[in-house]
C-alpha atoms as a PDB file:
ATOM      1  CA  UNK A   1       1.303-113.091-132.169  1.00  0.00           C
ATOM      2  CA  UNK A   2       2.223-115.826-134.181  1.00  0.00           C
ATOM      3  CA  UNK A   3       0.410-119.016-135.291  1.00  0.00           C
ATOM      4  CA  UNK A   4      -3.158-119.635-133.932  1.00  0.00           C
ATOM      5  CA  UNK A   5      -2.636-122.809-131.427  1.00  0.00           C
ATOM      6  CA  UNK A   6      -6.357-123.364-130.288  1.00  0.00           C
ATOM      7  CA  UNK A   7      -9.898-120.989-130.068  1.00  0.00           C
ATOM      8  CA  UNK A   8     -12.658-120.822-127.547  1.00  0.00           C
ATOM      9  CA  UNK A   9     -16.302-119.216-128.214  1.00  0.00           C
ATOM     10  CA  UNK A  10     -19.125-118.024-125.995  1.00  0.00           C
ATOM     11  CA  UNK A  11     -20.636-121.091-124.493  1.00  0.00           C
ATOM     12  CA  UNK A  12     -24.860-120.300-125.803  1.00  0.00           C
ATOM     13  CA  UNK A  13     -25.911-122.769-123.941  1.00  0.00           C
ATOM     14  CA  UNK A  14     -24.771-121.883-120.538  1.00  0.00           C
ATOM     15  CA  UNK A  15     -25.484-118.352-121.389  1.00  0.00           C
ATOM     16  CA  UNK A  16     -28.758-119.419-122.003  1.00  0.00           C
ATOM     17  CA  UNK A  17     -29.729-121.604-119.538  1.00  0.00           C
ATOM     18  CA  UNK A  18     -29.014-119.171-116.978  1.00  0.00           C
ATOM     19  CA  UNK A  19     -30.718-116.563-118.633  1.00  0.00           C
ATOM     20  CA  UNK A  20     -33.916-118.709-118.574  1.00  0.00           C
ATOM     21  CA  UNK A  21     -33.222-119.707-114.990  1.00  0.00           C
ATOM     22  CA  UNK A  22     -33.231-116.175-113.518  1.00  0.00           C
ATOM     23  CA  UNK A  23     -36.810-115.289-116.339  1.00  0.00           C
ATOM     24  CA  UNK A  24     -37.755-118.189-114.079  1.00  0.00           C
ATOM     25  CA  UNK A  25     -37.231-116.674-110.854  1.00  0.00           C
ATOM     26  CA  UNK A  26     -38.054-113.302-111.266  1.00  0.00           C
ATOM     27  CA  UNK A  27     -41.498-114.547-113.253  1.00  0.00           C
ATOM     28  CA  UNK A  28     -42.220-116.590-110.286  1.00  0.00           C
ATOM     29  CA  UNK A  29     -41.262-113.442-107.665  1.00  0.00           C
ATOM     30  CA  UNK A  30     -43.429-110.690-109.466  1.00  0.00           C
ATOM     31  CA  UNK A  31     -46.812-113.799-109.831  1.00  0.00           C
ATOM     32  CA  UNK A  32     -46.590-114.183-106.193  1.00  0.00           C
ATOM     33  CA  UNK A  33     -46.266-110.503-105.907  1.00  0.00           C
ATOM     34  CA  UNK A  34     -49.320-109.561-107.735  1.00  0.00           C
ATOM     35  CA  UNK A  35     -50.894-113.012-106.392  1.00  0.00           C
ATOM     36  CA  UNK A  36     -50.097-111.037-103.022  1.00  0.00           C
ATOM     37  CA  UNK A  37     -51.347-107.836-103.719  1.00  0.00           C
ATOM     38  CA  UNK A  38     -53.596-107.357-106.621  1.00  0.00           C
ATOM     39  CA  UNK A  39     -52.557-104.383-108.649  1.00  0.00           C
ATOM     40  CA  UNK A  40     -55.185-101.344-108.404  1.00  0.00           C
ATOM     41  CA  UNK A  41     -54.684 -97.579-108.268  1.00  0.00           C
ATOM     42  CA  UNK A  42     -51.210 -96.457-107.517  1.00  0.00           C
ATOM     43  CA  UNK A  43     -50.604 -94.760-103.806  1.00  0.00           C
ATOM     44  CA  UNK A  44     -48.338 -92.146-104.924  1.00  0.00           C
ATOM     45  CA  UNK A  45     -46.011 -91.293-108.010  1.00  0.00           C
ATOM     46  CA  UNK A  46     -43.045 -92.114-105.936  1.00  0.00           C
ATOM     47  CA  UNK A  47     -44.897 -95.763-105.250  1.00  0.00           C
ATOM     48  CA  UNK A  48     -44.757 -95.996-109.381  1.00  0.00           C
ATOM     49  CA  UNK A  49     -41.257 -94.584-109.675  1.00  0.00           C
ATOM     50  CA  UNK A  50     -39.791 -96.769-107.224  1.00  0.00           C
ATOM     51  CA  UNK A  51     -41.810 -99.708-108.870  1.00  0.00           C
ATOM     52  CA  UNK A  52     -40.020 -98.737-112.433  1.00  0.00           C
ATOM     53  CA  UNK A  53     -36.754 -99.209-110.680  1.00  0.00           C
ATOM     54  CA  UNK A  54     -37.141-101.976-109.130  1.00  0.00           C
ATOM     55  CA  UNK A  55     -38.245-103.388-112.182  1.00  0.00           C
ATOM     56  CA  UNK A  56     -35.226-102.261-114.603  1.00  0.00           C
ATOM     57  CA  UNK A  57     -32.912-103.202-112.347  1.00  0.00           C
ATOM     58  CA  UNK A  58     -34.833-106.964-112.347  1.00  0.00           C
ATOM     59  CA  UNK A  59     -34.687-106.650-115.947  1.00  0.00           C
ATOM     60  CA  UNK A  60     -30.893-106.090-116.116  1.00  0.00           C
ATOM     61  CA  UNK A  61     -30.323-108.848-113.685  1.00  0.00           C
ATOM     62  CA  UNK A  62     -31.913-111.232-116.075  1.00  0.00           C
ATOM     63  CA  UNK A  63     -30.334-110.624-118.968  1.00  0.00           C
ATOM     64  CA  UNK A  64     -27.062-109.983-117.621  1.00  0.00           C
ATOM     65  CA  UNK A  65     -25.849-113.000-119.507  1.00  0.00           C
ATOM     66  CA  UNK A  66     -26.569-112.019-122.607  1.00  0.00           C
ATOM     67  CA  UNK A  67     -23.711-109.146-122.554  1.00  0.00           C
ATOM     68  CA  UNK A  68     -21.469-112.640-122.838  1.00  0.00           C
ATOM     69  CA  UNK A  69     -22.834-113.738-126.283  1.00  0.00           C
ATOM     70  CA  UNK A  70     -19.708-112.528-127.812  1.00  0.00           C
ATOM     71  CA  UNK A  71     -17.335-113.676-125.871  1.00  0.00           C
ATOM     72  CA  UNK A  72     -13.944-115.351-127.434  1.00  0.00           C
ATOM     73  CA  UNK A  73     -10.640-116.668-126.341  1.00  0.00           C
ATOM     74  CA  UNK A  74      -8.006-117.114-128.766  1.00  0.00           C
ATOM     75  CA  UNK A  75      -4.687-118.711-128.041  1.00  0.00           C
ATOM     76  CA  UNK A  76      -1.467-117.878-129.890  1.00  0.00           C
ATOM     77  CA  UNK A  77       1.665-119.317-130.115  1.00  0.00           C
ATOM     78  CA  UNK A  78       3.574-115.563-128.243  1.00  0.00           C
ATOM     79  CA  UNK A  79      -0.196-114.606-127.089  1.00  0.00           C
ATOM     80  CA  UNK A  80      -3.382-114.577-125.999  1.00  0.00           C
ATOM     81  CA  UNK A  81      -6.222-112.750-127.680  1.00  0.00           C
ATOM     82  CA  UNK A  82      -9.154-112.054-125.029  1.00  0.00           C
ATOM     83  CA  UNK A  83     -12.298-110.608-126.627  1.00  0.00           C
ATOM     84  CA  UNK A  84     -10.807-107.692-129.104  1.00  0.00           C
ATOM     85  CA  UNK A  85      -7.436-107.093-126.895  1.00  0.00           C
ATOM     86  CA  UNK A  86      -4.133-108.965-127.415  1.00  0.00           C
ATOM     87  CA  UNK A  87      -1.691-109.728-124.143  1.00  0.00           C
ATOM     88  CA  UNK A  88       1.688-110.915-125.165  1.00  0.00           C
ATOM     89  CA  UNK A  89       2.651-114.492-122.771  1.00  0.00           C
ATOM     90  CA  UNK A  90       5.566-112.902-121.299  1.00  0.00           C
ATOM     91  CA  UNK A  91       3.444-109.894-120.315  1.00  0.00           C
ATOM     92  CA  UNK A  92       0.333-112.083-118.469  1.00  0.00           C
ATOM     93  CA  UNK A  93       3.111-114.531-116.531  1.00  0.00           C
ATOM     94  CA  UNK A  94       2.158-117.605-115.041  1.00  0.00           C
ATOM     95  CA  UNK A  95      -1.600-118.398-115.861  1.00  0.00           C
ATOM     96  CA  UNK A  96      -3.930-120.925-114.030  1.00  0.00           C
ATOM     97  CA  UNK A  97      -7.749-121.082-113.559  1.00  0.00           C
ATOM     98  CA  UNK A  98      -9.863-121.114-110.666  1.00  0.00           C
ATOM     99  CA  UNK A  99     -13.344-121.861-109.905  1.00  0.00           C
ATOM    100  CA  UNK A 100     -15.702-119.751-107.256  1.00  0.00           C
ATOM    101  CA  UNK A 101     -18.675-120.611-105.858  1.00  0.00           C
ATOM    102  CA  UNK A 102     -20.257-117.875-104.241  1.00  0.00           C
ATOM    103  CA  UNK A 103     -22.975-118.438-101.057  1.00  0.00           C
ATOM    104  CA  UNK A 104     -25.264-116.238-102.841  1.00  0.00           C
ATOM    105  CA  UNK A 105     -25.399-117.611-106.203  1.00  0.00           C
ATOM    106  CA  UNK A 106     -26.773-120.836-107.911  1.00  0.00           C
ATOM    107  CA  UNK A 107     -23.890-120.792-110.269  1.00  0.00           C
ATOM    108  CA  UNK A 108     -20.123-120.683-110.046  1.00  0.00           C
ATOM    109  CA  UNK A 109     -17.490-118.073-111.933  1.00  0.00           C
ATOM    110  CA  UNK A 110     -14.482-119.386-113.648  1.00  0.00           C
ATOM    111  CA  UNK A 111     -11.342-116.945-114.123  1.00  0.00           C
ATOM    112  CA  UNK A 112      -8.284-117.296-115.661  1.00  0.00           C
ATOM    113  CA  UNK A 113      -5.566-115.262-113.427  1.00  0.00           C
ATOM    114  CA  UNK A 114      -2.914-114.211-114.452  1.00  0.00           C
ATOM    115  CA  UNK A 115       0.072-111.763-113.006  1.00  0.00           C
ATOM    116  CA  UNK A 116      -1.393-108.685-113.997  1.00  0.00           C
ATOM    117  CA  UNK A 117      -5.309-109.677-113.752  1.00  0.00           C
ATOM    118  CA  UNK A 118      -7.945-111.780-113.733  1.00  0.00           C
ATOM    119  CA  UNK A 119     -10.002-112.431-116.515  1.00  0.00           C
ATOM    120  CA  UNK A 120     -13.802-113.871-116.500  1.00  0.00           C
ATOM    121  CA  UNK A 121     -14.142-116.747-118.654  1.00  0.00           C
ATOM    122  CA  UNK A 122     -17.205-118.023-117.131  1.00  0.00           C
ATOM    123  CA  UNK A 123     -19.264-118.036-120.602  1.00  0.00           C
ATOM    124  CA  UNK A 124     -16.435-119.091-122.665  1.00  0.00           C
ATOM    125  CA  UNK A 125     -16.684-122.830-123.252  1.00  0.00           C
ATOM    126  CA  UNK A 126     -13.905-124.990-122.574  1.00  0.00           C
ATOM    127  CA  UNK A 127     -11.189-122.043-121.924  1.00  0.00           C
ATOM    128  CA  UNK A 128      -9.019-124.381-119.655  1.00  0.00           C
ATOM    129  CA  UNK A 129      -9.792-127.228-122.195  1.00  0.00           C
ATOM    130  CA  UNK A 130      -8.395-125.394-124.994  1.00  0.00           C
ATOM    131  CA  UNK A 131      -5.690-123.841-122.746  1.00  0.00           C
ATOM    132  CA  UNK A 132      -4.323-127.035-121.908  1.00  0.00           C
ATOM    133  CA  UNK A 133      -4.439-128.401-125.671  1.00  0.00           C
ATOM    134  CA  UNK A 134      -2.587-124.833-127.197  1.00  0.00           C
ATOM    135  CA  UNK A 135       0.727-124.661-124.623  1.00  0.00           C
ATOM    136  CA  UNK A 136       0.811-127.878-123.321  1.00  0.00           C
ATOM    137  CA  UNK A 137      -0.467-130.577-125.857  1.00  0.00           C
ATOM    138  CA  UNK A 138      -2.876-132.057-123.182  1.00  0.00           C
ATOM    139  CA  UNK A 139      -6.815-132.041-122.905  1.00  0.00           C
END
């Protein structure tokens, strides 16, 4: 792959912030919830079962973030190395980033697209900055 040009890591503080926000919100949800209705003696064992799931799936939803701890970008001077897996330049083509905001989320994705795919570098801080300084000398 050549020399290294330039190196992003997982940005911890995003990762965590959001991670807090959406404890937040789900913490709030399940106080009004038992505010609502006080918990007492279960209706059925599909009530409890259906309660469980609804309750892991919470629980995944909030820490989602954390899967991005170990996220890294590295930029080479014939590649790019994107988590564990190298993709030669002349392989990804043209590359550019684009920001989403979605109407049903607080937050908006960033992806670097290439020819062949689109990769997520929401959690990985300053990708485009460090893009930008590796092939083209710019910040």
């Amino acid at each position: 792959m050549g020399r290294k040009l330039a190196q992003a890591h997982a940005n911890m503080g995003k990762i965590l912030f959001r991670t807090a926000i959406r404890l937040t919100l789900a913490g709030v949800i399940v106080f009004a919830g038992i505010r609502g209705n006080p918990p007492g003696k279960p209706v059925s064992i599909l009530a409890v079962l259906l309660a469980t799931l609804i309750a892991l799936i919470a629980l995944a939803w909030v820490f989602f973030p954390l899967v991005h701890c170990g996220d890294q970008l590295a930029f080479y001077e014939t590649g790019i190395v994107i988590g564990k897996r190298p993709w030669p330049l002349n392989q990804l083509g043209k590359i550019s980033f684009m920001d989403v905001k979605n109407n049903y989320s607080l937050f908006g994705q960033t992806y670097m697209c290439t020819e062949i795919r689109r990769f997520n570098v929401t959690y990985i801080k300053d990708a485009k900055k460090n893009f930008n300084r590796a092939y083209f000398n710019e910040i």
